[in-house]
Protein backbone atom coordinates (compact mmCIF):
# COMPACT_ATOMS: atom_id res chain seq x y z
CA UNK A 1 -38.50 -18.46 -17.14
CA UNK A 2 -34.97 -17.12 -17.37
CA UNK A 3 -34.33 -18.01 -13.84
CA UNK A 4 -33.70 -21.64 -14.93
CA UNK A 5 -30.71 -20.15 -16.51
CA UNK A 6 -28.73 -20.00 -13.17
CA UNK A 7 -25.46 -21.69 -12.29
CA UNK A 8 -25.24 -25.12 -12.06
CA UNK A 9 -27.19 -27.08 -9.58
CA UNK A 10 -23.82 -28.15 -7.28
CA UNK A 11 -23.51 -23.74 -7.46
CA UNK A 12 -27.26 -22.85 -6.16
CA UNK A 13 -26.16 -22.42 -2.93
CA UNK A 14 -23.51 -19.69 -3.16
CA UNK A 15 -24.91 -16.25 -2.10
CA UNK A 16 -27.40 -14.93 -4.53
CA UNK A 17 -30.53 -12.62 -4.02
CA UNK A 18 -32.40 -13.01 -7.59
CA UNK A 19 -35.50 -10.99 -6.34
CA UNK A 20 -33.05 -7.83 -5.61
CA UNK A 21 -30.90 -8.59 -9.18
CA UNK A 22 -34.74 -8.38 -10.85
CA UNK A 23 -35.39 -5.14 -8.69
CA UNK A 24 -32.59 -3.59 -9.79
CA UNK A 25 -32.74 -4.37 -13.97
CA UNK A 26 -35.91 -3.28 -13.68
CA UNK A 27 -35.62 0.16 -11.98
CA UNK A 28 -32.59 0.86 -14.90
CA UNK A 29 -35.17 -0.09 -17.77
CA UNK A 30 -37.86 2.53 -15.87
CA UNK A 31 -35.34 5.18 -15.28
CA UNK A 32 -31.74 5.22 -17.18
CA UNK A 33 -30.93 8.09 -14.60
CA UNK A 34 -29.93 5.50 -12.06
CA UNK A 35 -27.16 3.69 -14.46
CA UNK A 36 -24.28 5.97 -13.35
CA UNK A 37 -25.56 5.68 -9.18
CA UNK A 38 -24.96 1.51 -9.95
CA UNK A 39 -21.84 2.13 -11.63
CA UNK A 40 -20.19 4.09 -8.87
CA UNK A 41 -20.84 1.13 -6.64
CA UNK A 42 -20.21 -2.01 -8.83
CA UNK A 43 -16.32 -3.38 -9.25
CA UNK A 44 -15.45 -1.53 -12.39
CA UNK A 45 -13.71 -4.72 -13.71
CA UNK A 46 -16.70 -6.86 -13.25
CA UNK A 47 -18.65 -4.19 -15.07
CA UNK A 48 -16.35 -4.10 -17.81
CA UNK A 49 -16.85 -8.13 -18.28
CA UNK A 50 -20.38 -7.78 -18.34
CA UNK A 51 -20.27 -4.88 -20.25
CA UNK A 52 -17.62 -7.11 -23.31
CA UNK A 53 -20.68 -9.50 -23.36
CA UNK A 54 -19.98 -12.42 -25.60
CA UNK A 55 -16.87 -10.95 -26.92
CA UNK A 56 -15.68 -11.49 -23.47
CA UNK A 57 -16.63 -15.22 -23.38
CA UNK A 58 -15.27 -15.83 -26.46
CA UNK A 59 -12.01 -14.55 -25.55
CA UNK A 60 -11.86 -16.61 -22.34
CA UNK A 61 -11.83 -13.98 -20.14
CA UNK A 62 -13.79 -14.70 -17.42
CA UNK A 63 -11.12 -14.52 -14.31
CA UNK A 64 -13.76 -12.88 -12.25
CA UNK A 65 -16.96 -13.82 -11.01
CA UNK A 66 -19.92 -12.40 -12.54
CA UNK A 67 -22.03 -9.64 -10.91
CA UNK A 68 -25.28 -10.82 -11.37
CA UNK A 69 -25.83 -15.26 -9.66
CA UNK A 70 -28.42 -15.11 -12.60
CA UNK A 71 -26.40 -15.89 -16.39
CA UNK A 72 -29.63 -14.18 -17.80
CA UNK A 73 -29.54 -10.84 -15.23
CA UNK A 74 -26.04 -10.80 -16.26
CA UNK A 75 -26.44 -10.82 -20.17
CA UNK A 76 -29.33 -8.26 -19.60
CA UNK A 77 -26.95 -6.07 -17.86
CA UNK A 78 -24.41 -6.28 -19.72
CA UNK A 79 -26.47 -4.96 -22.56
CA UNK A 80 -27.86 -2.12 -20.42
CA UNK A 81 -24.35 -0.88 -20.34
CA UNK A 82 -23.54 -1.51 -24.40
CA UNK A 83 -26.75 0.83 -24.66
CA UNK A 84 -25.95 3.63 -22.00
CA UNK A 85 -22.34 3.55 -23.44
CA UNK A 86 -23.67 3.99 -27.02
CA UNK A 87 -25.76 7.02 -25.64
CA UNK A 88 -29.03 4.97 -26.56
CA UNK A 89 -32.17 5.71 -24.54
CA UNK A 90 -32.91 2.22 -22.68
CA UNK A 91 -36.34 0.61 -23.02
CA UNK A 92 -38.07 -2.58 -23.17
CA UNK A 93 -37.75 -2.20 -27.14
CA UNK A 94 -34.03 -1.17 -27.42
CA UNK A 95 -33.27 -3.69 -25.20
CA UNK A 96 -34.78 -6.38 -26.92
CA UNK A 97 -33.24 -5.50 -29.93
CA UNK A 98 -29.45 -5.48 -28.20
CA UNK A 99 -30.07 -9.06 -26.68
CA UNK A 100 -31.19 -9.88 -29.96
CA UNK A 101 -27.88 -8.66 -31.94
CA UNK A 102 -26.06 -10.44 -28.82
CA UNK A 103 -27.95 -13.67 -30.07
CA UNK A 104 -28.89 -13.54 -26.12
CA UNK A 105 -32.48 -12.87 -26.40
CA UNK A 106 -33.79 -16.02 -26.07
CA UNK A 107 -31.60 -17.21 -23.87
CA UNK A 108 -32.61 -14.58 -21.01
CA UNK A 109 -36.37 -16.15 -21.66
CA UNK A 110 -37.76 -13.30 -24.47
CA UNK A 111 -39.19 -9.87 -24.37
CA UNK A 112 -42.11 -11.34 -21.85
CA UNK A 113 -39.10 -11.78 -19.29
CA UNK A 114 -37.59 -8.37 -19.73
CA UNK A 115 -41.47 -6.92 -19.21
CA UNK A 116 -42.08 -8.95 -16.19
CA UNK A 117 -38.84 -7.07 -14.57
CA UNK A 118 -40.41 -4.32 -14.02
CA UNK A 119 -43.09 -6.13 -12.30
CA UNK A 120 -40.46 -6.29 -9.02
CA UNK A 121 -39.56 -2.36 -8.77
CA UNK A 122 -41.21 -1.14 -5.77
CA UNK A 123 -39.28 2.27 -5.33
CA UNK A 124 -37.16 3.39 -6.73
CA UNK A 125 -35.25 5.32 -4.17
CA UNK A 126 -34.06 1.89 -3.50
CA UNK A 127 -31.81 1.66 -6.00
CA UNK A 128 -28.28 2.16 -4.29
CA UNK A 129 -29.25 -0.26 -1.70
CA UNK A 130 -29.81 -3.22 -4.52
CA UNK A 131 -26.36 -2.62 -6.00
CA UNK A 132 -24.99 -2.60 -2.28
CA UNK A 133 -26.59 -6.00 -1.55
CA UNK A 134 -25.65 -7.33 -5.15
CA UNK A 135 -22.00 -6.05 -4.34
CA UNK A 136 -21.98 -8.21 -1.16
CA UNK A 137 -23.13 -11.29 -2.74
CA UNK A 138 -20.63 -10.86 -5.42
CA UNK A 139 -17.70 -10.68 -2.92
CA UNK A 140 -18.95 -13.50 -0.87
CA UNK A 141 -19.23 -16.02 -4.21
CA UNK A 142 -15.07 -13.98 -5.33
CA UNK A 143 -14.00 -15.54 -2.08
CA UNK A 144 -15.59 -18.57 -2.47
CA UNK A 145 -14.19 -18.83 -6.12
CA UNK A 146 -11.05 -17.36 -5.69
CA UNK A 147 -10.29 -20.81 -3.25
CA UNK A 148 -11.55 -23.24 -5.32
CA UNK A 149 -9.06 -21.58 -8.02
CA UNK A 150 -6.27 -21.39 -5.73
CA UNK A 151 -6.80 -25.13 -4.88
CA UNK A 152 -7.02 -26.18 -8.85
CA UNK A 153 -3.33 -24.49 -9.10
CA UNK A 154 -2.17 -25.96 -5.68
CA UNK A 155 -3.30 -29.55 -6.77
CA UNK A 156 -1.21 -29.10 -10.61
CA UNK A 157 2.41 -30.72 -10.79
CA UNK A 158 3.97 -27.97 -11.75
CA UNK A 159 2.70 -25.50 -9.02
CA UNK A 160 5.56 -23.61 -7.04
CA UNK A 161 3.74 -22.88 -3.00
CA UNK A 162 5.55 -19.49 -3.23
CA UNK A 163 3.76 -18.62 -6.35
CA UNK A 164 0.12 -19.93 -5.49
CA UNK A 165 0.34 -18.14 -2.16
CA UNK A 166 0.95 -15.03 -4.16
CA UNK A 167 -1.85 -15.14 -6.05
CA UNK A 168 -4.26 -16.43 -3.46
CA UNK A 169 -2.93 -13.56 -1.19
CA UNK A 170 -3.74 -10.80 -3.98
CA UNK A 171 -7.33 -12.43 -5.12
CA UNK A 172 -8.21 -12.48 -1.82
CA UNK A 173 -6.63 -9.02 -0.46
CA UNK A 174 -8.02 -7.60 -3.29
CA UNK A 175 -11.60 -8.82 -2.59
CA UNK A 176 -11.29 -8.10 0.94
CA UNK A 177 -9.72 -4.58 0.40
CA UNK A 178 -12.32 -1.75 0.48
CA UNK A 179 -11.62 1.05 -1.62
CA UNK A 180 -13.28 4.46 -1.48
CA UNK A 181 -14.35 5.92 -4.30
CA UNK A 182 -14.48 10.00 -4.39
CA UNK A 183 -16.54 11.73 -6.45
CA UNK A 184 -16.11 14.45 -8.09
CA UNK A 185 -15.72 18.25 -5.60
CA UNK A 186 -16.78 21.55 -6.45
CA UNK A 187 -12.94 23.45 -6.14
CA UNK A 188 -14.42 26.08 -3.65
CA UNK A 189 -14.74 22.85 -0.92
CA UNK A 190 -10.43 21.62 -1.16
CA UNK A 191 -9.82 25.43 -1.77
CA UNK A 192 -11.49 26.30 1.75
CA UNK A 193 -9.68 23.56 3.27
CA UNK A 194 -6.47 24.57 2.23
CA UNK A 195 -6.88 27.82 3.27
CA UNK A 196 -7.75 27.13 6.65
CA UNK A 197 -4.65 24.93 6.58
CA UNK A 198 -2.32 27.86 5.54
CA UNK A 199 -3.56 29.81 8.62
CA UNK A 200 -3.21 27.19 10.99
CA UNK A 201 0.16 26.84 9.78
CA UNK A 202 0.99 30.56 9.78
CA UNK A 203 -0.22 30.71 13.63
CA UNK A 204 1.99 27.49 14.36
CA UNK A 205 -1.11 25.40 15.22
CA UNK A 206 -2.12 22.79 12.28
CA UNK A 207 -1.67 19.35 12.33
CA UNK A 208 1.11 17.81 9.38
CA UNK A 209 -0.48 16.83 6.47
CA UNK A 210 1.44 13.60 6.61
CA UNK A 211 2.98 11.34 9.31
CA UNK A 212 5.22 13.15 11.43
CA UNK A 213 9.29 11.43 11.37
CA UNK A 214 10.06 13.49 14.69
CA UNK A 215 13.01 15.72 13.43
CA UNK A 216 11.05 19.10 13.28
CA UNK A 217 13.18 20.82 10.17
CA UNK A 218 12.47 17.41 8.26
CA UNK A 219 8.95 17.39 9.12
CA UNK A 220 8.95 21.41 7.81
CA UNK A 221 10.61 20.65 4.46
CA UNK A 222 8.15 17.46 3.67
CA UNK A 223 4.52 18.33 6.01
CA UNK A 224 4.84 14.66 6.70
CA UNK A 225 4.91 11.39 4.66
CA UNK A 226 2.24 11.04 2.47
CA UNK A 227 0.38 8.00 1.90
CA UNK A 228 1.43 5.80 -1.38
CA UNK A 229 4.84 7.67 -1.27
CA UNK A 230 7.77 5.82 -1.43
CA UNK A 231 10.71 7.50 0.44
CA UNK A 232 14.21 6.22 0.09
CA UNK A 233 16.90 6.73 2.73
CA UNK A 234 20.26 6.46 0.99
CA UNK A 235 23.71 6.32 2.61
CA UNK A 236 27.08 4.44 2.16
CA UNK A 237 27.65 1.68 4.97
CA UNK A 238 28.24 2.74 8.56
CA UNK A 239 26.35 6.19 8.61
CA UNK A 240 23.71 5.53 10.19
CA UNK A 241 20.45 4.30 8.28
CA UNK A 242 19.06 1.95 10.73
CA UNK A 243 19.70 4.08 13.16
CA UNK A 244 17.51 7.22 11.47
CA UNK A 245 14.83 4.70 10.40
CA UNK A 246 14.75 3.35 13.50
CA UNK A 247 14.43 6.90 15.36
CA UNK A 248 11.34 7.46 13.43
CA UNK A 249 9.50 4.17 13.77
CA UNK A 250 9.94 4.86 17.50
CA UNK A 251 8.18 8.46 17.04
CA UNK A 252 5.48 7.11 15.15
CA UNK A 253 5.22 3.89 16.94
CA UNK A 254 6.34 4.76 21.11
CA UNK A 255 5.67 9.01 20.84
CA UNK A 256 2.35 8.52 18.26
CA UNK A 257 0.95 5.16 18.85
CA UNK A 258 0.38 3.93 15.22
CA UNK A 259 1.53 0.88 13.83
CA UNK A 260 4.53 0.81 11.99
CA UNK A 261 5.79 -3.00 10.17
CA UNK A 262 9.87 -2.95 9.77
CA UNK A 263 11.49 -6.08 7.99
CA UNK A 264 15.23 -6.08 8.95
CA UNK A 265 16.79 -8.16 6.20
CA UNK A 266 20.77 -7.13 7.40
CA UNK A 267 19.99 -7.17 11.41
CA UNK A 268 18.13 -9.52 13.44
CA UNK A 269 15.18 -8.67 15.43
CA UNK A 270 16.88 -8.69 18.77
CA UNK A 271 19.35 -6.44 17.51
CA UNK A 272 17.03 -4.08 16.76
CA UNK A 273 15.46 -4.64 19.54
CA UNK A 274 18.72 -3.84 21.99
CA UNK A 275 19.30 -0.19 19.92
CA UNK A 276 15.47 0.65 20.56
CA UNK A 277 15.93 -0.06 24.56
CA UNK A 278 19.11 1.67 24.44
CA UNK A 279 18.16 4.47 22.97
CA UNK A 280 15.12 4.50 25.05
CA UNK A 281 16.43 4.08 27.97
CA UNK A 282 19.66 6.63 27.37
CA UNK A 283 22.23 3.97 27.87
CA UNK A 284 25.47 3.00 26.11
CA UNK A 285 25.20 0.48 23.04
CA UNK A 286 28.80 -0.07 23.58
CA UNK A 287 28.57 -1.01 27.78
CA UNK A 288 25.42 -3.25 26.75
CA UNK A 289 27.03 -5.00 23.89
CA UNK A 290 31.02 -4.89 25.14
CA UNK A 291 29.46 -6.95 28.29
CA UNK A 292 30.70 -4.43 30.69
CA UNK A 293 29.54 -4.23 34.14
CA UNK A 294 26.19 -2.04 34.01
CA UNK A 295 25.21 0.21 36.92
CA UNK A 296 21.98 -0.51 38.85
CA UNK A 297 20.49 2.80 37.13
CA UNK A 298 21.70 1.67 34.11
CA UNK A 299 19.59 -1.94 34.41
CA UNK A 300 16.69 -0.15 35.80
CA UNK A 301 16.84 2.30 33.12
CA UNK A 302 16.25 -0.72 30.40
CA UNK A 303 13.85 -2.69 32.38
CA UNK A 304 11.52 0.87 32.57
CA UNK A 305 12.16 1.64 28.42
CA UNK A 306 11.26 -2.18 27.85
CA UNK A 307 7.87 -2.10 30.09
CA UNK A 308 7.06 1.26 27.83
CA UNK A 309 7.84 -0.24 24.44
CA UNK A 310 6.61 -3.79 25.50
CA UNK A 311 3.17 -3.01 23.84
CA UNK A 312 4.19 -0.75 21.36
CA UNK A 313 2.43 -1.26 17.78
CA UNK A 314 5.41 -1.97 16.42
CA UNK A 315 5.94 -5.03 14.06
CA UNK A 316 9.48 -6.85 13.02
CA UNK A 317 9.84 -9.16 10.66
CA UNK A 318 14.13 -10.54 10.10
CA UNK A 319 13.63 -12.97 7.35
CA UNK A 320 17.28 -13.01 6.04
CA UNK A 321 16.31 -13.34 2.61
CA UNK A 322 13.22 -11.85 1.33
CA UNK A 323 11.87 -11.58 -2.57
CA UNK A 324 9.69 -8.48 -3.61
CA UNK A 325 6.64 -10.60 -4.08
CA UNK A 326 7.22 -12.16 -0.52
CA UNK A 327 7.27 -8.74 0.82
CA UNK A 328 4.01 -7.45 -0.73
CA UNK A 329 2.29 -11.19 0.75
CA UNK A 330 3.72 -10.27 4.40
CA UNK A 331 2.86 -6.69 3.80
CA UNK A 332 -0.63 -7.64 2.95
CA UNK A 333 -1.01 -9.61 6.02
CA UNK A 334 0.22 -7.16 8.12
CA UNK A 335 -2.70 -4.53 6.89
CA UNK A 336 -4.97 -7.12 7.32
CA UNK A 337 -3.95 -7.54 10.33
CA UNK A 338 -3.54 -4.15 11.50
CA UNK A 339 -5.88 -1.66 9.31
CA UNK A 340 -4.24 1.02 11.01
CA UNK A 341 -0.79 0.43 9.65
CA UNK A 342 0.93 3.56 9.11
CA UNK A 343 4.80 2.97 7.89
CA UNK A 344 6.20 -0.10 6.55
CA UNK A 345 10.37 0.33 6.82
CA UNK A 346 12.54 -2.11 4.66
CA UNK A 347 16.08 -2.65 5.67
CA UNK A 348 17.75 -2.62 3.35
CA UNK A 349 16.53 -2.67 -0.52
CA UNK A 350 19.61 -4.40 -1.76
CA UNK A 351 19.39 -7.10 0.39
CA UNK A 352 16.21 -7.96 -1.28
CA UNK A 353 15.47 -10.41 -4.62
CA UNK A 354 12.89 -9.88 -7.44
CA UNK A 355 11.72 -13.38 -7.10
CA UNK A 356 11.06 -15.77 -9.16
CA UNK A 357 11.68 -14.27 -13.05
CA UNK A 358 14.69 -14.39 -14.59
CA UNK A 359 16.80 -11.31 -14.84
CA UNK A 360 19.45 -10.10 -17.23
CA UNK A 361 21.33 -8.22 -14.81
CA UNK A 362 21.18 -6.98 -11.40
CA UNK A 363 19.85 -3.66 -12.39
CA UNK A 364 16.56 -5.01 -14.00
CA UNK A 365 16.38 -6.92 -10.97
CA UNK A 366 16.62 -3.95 -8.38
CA UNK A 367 14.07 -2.23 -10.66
CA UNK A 368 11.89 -4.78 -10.20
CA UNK A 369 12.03 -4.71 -6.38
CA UNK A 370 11.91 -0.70 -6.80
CA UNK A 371 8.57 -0.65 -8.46
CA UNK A 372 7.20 -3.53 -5.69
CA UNK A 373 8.37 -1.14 -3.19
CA UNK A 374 6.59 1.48 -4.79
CA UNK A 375 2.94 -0.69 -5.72
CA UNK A 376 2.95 -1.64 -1.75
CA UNK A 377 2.77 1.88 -0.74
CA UNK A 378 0.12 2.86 -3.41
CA UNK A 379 -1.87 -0.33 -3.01
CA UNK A 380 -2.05 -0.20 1.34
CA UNK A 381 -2.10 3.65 0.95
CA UNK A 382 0.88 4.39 3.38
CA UNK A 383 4.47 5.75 3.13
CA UNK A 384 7.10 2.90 2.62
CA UNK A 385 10.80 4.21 3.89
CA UNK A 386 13.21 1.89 1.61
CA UNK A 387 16.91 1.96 3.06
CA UNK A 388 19.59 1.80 0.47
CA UNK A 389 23.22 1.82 -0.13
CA UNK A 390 25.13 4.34 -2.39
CA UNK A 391 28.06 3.78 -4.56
CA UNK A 392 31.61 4.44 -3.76
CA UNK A 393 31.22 7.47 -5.67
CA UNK A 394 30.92 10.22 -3.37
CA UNK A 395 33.81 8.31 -1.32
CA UNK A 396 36.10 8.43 -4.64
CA UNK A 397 35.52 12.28 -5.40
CA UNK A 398 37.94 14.50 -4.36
CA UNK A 399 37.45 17.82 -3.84
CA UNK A 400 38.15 20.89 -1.79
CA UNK A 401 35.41 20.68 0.91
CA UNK A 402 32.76 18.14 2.60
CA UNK A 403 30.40 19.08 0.28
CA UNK A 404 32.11 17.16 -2.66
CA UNK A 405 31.40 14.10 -0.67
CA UNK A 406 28.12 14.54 0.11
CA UNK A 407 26.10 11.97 -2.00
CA UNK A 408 23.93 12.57 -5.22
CA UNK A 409 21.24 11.25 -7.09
CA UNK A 410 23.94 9.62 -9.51
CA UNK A 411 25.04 7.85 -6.22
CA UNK A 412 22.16 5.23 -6.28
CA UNK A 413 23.03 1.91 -6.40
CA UNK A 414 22.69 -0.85 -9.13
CA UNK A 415 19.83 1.12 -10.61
CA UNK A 416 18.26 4.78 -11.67
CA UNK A 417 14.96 3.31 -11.07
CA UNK A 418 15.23 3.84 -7.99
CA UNK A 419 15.18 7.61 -8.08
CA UNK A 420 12.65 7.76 -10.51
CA UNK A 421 10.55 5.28 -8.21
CA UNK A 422 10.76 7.54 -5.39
CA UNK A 423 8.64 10.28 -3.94
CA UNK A 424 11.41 11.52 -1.71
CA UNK A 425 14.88 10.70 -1.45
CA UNK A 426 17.02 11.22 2.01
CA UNK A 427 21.28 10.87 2.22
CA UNK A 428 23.00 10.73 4.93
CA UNK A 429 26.64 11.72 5.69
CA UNK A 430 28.58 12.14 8.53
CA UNK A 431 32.48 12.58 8.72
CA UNK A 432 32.70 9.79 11.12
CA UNK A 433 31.32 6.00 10.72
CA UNK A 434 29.24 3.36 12.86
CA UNK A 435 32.73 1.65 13.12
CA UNK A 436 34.54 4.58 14.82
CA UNK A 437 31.42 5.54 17.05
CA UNK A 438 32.19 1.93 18.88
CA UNK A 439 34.78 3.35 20.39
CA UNK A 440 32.58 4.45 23.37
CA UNK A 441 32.54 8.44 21.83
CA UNK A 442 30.56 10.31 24.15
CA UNK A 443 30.51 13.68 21.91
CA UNK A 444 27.77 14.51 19.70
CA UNK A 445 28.62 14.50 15.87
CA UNK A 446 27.09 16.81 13.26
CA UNK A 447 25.64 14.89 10.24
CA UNK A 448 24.23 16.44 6.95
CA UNK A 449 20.61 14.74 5.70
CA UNK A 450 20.10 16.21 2.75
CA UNK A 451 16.46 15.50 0.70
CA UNK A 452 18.19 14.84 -3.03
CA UNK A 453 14.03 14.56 -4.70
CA UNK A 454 11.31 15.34 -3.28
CA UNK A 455 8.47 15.29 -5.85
CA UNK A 456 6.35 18.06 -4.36
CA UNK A 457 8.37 19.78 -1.99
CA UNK A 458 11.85 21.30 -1.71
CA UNK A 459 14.91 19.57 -1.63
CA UNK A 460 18.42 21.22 -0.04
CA UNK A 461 20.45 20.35 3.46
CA UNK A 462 19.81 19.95 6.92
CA UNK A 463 21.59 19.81 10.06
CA UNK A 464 21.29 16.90 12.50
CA UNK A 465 23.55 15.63 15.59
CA UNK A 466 24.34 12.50 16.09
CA UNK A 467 24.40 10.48 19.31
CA UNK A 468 26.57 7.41 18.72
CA UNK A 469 26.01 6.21 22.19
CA UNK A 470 22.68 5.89 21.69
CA UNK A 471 22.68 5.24 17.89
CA UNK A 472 20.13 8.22 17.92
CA UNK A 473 19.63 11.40 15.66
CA UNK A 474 18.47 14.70 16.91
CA UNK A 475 17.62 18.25 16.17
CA UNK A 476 20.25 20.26 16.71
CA UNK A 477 18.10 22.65 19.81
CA UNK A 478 17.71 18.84 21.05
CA UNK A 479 21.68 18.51 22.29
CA UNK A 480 21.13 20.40 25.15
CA UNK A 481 18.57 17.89 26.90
């Protein structure tokens, strides 16, 4: 009986259903039809390791767990897919025959093993429902592997905690992680459904295609950020980054209710915590942090913002120092935590390290932490808003008009991987800094945010006022409330 060629006797307890692994090799062998239904659901990876056969043993590369509990369901699978990729009809002869090449036959317990499979099919309508229950019992033994590996490495001399945690964070989020595989649509279906968008848009009543930021022009040019894009908000020091990324993790978080994770490398979290009441609450940053004497509105006025924000989905994390690969590993836990996270918001990009590797210069190292950025959004499927600083460029030009100062693409800091990295990329520039809004300035100041890149949209200028009191941007037909 192949059966005895199982895992060893210390494994027979990790989750296994042979009598569903026999059901399911056997309804292939009867009908080849239902190859490409298993494939869809089986981890493409694991496929492709059972697929490399003894190649892949030879070369070592068995970093995941095998599909099939049973060594002998495995081999016999993996030959079923040598055969449907060679465009071979699938029987108990040619099947035979490939074990045979494999130098496997045997080993799986003959031809009168491979007949007896098809002794177990009982419908085969069933089919999707084996590969679901063979998919579960493959995650459950991942998990169970992917610790015992992560405690090998942990136990080793040479093992560095920030390293192991990475990779038992992304074995395990990775496992853990569902992802949805689409099939292929008819056009007509998408084609309906953007139609019916482009109405509802004409008569001023469709929802944005991506998350809204809360300044209405913005929202226009962009429909939203997308998930997977990474959007980077670029501005020399003092004009008011925080500040923007901070007004729209309050729309999104306070106005929307979805969960929005900021890590404030330059500010601490009760910093950010004192603009978000202020602003809230329409009080002066400058009478709240110059100490002055507030009014009993004024104290009223907090205490009501902080009882509204108090529950707010809104996560801060103000580790001063912070490498890429720490990031993605709080990042991770954060989804995990909260599979409804919408935004992630990193302040600010060049406060950040690559990690670990050695770099020849800080460019290759800001590249690195560019392309992190950039995996995080694509791997937890939401928009990432980077904060950066420019160059002294745009300060340095001289020229006739504002607009010479306005910052470019060329602006970027330390690295042109950044711009190529991004999805969209924001500037802002006002005429007058953080530093010279302390001095208590009641009057609204315009500021320019212009979208430099925008990979499928329109880039060009808007118009936005500036509250310094409150550290808060607004739409211009805002002012007057």
């Amino acid at each position: 009986m192949s059966d005895d060629l199982l895992q060893d006797s210390p494994t027979l307890s990790l989750p296994h259903n042979l009598q569903v692994e026999r059901a399911l090799l056997g309804s292939l062998i009867l009908d080849n039809r239902q190859i490409d239904l298993v494939l869809e659901i089986f981890h493409p990876e694991a496929v492709s390791m059972a697929r490399q056969g003894n190649a892949a043993r030879r070369r070592g590369q068995n970093h995941l767990e095998p599909l099939f509990f049973s060594q002998a369901h495995q081999r016999v699978f993996g030959s079923i897919c040598r055969l449907y990729d060679a465009g071979t009809g699938i029987d108990l002869t040619t099947l035979a025959e490939e074990l045979n090449r494999q130098g496997d036959l045997e080993l799986v317990g003959g031809a009168p093993y491979l007949a007896s499979l098809e002794d177990d099919v009982f419908s085969l309508t069933q089919v999707p429902e084996y590969a679901r229950i063979i998919m579960e019992k493959w995650k459950l033994r991942s998990l169970i592997r992917a610790t015992q590996l992560i405690s090998e490495v942990a136990a080793s001399s040479d093992a560095r905690a920030d390293e192991v945690i990475e990779q038992a964070e992304k074995r395990i989020f990775e496992i853990a992680l569902d992802r949805v595989q689409r099939d292929f649509v008819q056009i007509g279906e998408p084609l309906a459904e953007q139609l019916i968008e482009i109405e509802n848009r004409k008569k001023g009543v469709a929802e944005l295609p991506g998350l809204p930021t809360g300044f209405r022009v913005l929202d226009r040019m962009t429909t939203g950020l997308r998930p997977s894009q990474l959007i980077i908000l670029a501005a020399r020091p003092s004009m008011g980054k925080t500040a923007l990324a901070l007004n729209i993790a309050a729309h999104v978080a306070f106005r929307r209710g979805q969960t929005v994770g900021i890590f404030s490398l330059e500010m601490s979290a009760s910093e950010l915590i004192t603009r978000l009441m202020c602003t809230e609450a329409r009080v002066s940053m400058g009478r709240v942090r110059g100490n002055f004497g507030l009014r009993r509105d004024e104290l009223d006025a907090i205490h009501e913002a902080a009882e509204r924000i108090e529950k707010a989905p809104l996560y801060i994390d103000d580790a001063s120092s912070l490498s890429a690969m720490e990031l993605r590993a709080k990042a991770r836990r954060l989804k995990s935590r909260c599979p409804e996270l919408a935004l992630i918001i990193v302040d600010y990009l060049q406060l950040m390290t690559g990690g670990g590797a050695r770099y020849d210069n800080r460019q290759q190292e800001v590249s690195e932490i560019s392309r992190s950025l950039k995996q995080i959004a694509r791997e937890l499927n939401i928009p990432v808003i980077a904060l950066s600083q420019l160059s002294r460029q745009s300060e340095q030009r001289q020229g006739r008009g504002v607009k010479d100062k306005l910052p470019r693409l060329s602006d970027l800091r330390e690295s042109g991987a950044i711009e190529q990295d991004a999805d969209i990329v924001l500037f802002i520039h006002r005429e007058r800094n953080m530093a010279t809004d302390e001095d208590g300035s009641h009057e609204p100041e315009l500021a320019t945010l212009r979208i430099g890149k925008q990979r499928n949209g329109p880039i060009g200028d808007t118009q936005l006022l500036f509250r310094g009191e409150f550290t808060e941007f607004v739409d211009l037909a805002l002012d007057s409330d």
